[in-house]
Protein backbone atom coordinates (compact mmCIF):
# COMPACT_ATOMS: atom_id res chain seq x y z
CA UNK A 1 74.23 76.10 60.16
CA UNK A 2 72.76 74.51 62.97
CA UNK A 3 75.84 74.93 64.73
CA UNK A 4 76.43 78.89 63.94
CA UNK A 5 72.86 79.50 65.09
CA UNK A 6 73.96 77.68 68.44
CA UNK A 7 77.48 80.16 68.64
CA UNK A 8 74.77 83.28 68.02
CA UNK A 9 72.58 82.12 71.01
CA UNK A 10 75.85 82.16 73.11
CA UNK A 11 76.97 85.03 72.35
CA UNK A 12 73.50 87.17 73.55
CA UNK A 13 73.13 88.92 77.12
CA UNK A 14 69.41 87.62 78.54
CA UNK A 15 67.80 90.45 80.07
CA UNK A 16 67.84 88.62 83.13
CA UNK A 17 71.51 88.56 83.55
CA UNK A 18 71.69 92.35 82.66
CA UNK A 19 69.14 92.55 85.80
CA UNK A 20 71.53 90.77 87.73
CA UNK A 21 74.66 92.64 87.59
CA UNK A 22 72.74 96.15 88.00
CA UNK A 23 73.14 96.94 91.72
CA UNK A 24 69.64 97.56 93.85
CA UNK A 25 69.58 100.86 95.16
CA UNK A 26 66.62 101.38 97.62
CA UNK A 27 65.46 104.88 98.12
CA UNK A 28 64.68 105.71 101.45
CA UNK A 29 62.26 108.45 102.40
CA UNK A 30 63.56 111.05 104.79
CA UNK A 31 61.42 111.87 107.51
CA UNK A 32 60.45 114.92 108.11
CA UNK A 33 59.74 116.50 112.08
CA UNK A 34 56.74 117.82 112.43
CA UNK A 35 57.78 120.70 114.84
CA UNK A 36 54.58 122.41 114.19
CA UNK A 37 52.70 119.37 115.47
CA UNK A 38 54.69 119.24 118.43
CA UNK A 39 54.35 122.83 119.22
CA UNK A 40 50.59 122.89 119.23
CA UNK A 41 50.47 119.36 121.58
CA UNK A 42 52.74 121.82 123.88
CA UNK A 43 49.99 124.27 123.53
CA UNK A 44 47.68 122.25 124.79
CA UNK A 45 47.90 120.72 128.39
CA UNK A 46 46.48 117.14 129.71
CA UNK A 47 43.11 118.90 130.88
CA UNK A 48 42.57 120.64 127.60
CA UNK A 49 43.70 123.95 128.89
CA UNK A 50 44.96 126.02 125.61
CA UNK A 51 47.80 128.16 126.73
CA UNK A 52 50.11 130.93 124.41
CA UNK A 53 53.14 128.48 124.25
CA UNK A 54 52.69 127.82 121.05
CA UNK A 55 55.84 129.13 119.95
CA UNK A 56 55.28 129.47 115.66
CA UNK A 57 52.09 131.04 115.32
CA UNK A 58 51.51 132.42 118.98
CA UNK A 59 47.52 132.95 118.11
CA UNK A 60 46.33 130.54 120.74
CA UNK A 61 45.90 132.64 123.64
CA UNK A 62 44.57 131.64 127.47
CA UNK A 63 40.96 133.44 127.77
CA UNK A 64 41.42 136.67 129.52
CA UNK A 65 39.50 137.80 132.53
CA UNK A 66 36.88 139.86 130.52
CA UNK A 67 36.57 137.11 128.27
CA UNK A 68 35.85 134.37 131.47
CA UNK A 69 33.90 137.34 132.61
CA UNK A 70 31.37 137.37 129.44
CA UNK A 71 31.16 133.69 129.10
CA UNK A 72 29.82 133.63 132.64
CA UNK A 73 27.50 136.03 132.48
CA UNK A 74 26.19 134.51 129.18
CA UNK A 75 25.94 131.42 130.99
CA UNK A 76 24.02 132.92 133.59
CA UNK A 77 21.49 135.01 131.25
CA UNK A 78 21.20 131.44 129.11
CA UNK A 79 20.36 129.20 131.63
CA UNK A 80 18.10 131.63 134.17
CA UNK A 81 16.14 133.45 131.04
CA UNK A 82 17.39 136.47 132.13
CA UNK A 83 19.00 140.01 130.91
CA UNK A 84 21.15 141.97 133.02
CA UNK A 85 20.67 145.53 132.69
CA UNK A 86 23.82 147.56 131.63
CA UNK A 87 23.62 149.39 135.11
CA UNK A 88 24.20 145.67 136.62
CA UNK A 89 26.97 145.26 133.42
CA UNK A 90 28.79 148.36 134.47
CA UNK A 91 28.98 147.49 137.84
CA UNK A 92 30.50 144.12 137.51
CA UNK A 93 34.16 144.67 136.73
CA UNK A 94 37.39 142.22 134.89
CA UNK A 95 38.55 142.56 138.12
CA UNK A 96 36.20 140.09 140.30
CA UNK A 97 37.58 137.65 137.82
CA UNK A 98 40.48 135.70 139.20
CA UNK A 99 43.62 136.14 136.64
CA UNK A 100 44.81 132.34 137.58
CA UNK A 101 48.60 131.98 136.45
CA UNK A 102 49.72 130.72 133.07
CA UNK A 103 52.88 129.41 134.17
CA UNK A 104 50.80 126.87 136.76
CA UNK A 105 49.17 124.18 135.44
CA UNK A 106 44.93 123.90 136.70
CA UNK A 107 44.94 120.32 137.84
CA UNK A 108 43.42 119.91 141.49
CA UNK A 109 47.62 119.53 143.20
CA UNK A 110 48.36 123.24 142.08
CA UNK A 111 44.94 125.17 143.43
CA UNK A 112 46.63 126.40 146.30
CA UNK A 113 49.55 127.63 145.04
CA UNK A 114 46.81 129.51 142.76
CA UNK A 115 45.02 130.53 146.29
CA UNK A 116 48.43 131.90 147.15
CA UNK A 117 48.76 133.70 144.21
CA UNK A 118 44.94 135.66 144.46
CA UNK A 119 45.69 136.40 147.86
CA UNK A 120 48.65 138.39 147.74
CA UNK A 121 50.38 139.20 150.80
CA UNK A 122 47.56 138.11 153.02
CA UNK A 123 47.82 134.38 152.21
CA UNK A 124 48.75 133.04 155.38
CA UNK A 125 46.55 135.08 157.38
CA UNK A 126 43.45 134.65 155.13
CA UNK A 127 44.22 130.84 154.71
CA UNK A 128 46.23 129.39 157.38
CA UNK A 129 46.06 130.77 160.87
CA UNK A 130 43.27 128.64 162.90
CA UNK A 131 42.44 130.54 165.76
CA UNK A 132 39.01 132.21 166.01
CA UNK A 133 39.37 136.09 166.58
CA UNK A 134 36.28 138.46 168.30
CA UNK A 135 35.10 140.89 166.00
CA UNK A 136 36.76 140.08 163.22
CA UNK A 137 37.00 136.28 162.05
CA UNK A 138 33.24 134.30 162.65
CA UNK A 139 33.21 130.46 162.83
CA UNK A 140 31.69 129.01 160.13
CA UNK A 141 32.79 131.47 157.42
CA UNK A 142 35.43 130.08 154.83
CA UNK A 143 37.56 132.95 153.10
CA UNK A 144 37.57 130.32 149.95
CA UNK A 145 34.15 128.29 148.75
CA UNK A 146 35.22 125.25 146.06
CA UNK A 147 31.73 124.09 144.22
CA UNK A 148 32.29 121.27 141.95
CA UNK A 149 29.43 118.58 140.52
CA UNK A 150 30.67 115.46 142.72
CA UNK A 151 32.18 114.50 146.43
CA UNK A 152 35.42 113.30 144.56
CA UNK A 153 36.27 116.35 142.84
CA UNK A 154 35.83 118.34 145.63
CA UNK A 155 37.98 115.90 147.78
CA UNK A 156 40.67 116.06 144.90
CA UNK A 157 40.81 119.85 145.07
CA UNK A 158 41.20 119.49 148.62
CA UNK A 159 44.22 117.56 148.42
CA UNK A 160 45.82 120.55 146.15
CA UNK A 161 45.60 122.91 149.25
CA UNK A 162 46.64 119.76 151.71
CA UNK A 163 49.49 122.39 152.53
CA UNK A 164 47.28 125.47 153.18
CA UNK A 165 44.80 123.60 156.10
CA UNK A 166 47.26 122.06 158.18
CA UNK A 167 46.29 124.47 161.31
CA UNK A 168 43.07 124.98 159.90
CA UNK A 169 41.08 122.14 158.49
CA UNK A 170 39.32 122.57 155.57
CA UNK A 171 35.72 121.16 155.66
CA UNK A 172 33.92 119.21 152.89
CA UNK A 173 30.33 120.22 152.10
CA UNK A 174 28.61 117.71 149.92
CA UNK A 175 26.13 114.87 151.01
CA UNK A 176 28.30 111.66 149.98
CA UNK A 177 28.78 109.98 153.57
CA UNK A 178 28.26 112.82 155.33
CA UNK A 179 25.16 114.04 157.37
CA UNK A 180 24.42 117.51 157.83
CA UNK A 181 24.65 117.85 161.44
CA UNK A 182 28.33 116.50 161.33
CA UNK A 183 29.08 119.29 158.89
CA UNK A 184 27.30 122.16 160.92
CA UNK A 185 29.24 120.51 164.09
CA UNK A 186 32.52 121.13 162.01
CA UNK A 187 31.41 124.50 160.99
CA UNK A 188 31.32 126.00 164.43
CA UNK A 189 34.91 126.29 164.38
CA UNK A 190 37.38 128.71 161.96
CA UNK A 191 36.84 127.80 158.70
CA UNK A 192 39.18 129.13 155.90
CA UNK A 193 38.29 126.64 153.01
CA UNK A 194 35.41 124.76 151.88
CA UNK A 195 34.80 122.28 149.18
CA UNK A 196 31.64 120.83 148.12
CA UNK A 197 28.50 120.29 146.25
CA UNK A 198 25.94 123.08 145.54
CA UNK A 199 23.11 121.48 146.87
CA UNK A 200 24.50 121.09 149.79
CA UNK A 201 26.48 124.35 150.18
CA UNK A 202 23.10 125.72 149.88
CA UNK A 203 21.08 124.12 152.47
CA UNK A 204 24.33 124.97 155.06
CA UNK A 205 23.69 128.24 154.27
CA UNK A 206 19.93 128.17 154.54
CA UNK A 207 20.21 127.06 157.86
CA UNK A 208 22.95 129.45 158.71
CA UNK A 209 25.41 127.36 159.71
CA UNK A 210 27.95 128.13 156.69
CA UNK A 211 28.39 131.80 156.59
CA UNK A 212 29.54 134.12 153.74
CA UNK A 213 31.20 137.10 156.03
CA UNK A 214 34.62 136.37 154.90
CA UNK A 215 33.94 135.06 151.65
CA UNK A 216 36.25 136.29 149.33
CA UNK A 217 37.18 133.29 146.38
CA UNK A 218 34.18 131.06 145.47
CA UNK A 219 35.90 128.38 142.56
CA UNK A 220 34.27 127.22 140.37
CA UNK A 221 35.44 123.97 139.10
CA UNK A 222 34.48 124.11 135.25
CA UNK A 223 36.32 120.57 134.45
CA UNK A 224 34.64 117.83 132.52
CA UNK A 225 33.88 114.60 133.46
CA UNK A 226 34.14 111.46 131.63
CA UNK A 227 30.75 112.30 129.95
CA UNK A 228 31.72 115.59 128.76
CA UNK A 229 30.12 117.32 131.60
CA UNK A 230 30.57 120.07 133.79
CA UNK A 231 29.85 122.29 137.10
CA UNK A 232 27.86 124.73 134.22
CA UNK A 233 26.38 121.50 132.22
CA UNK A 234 25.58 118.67 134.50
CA UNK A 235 21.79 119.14 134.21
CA UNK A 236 20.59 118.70 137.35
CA UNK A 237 23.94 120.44 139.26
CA UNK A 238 23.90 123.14 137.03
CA UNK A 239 20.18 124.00 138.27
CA UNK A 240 21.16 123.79 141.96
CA UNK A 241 24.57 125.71 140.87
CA UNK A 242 22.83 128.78 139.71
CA UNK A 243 19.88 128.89 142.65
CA UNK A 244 23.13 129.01 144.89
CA UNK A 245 24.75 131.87 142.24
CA UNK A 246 21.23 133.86 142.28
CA UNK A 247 20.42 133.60 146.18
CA UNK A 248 23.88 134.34 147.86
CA UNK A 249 26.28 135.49 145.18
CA UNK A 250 25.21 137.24 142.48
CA UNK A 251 24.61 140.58 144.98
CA UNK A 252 28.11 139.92 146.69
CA UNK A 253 29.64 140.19 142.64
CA UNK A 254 27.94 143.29 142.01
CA UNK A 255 28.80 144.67 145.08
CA UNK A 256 32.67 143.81 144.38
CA UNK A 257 32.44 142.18 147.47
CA UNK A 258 33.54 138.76 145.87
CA UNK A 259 35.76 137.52 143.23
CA UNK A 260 35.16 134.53 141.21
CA UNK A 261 38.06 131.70 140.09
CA UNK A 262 37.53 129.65 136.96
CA UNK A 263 39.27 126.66 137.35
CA UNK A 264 39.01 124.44 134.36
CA UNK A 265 39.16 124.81 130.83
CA UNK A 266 37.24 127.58 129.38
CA UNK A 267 37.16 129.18 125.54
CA UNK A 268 40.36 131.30 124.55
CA UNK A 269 39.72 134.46 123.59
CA UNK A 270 40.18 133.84 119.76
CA UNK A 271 37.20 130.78 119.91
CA UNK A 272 35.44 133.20 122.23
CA UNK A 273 35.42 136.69 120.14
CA UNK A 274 34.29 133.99 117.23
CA UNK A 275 31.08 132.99 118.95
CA UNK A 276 30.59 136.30 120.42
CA UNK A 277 30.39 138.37 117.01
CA UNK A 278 28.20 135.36 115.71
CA UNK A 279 26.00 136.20 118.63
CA UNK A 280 25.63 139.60 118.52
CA UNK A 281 24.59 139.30 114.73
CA UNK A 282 21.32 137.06 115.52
């Protein structure tokens, strides 16, 4: 018996050898493009700028110029404690507002090819002819105004228009390694652009050595820093910002006498009509 039981044993398949001969298929997971992810990255530029390339949904949309328009002059009433009547509403139009390309990108190497662009046909003329004329073109008075928060930015949006000064330099207006007298020295010749700080671009004026005859573009350069900060945040540059909007260019926008350029990333005009309808309901 002991013998059969042995011939039984034999005879059995162990599990493990049925394991064995099974072949090992391994399922793979197919991945899957996320063209929807890589549509709104395209959206989106390396400055934060939202464009309307967003080619699925198409709901992200660049702010328009009444939109830039309205979250200026929010700005302005927020951080003066003022309200503009609607007579000074009325008269300040979408079209001292800038309409800065969507097919250019708003990092400081393309800002005069946007200068170009506001400009029109008078580009050259306006921007790049160097000689003084009687009667008509007065030393010391820039057609374009840059304010930014810091010496480097302005210097890096200087470099963008490299190819608009080279028979008229542009002059740099900010306090970094630079002494006022140099800068009124510099400013006795034909200015077309300017780039500085706002403290600064205020005293010049005080002291009438920068004038505002020509002044046709001031930019404002609404790019954050490192910190999250801004031209319209910086605490103590956004104080000396709007003293220099109040005294010298607040009249000039009314007047339709000057046009503003925001350069920078500012709320679309979906995120913006959000925050405006919450507004209005307080």
């Amino acid at each position: 018996m002991g013998a059969g039981k042995t011939g039984k044993k034999s005879l059995r398949n162990p599990k493990s050898n049925t394991k064995s001969l099974r072949p090992k298929i391994k399922r793979t997971k197919k991945k899957k493009k996320n063209n929807s992810k890589s549509s709104t990255i395209g959206a989106i530029n390396n400055h934060g700028n939202k464009t309307s390339r967003n080619s699925e949904t198409g709901d992200v949309q660049p702010a328009s110029p009444s939109h830039q328009l309205r979250f200026f002059l929010n700005q302005f009433q927020s951080a003066n404690g003022v309200q503009l009547s609607s007579l000074e509403l009325e008269s300040i139009k979408d079209t001292c507002v800038v309409d800065v390309s969507q097919d250019l990108s708003q990092d400081g190497s393309c800002l005069g090819k946007h200068m170009k662009a506001a400009f029109g046909s008078s580009w050259k003329e306006a921007l790049c002819e160097g000689q003084l004329l009687e009667d008509k073109i007065e030393p010391g008075s820039p057609a374009v105004l840059v304010i930014s928060t810091s010496a480097l930015r302005s210097i890096e949006l200087l470099r963008g228009m490299r190819s608009l000064t080279r028979e008229c330099r542009a002059v740099k207006l900010f306090s970094k390694h630079m002494k006022v007298d140099e800068q009124v020295s510099l400013l006795k010749n034909r200015v077309n652009i300017a780039s500085g700080t706002p403290s600064r671009i205020k005293k010049l004026i005080d002291i009438e050595a920068l004038g505002l005859s020509r002044l046709a573009v001031i930019v404002l350069d609404i790019y954050t820093d490192v910190k999250g900060y801004s031209l319209l945040t910086l605490p103590q540059v956004r104080g000396e910002f709007w003293d220099l909007y109040k005294n010298y260019f607040h009249q000039r926008l009314l007047q339709g006498d000057l046009r503003i350029c925001f350069y920078g990333p500012i709320p679309n005009g979906n995120d913006f009509e959000g925050k405006r309808k919450g507004a209005a309901d307080e």
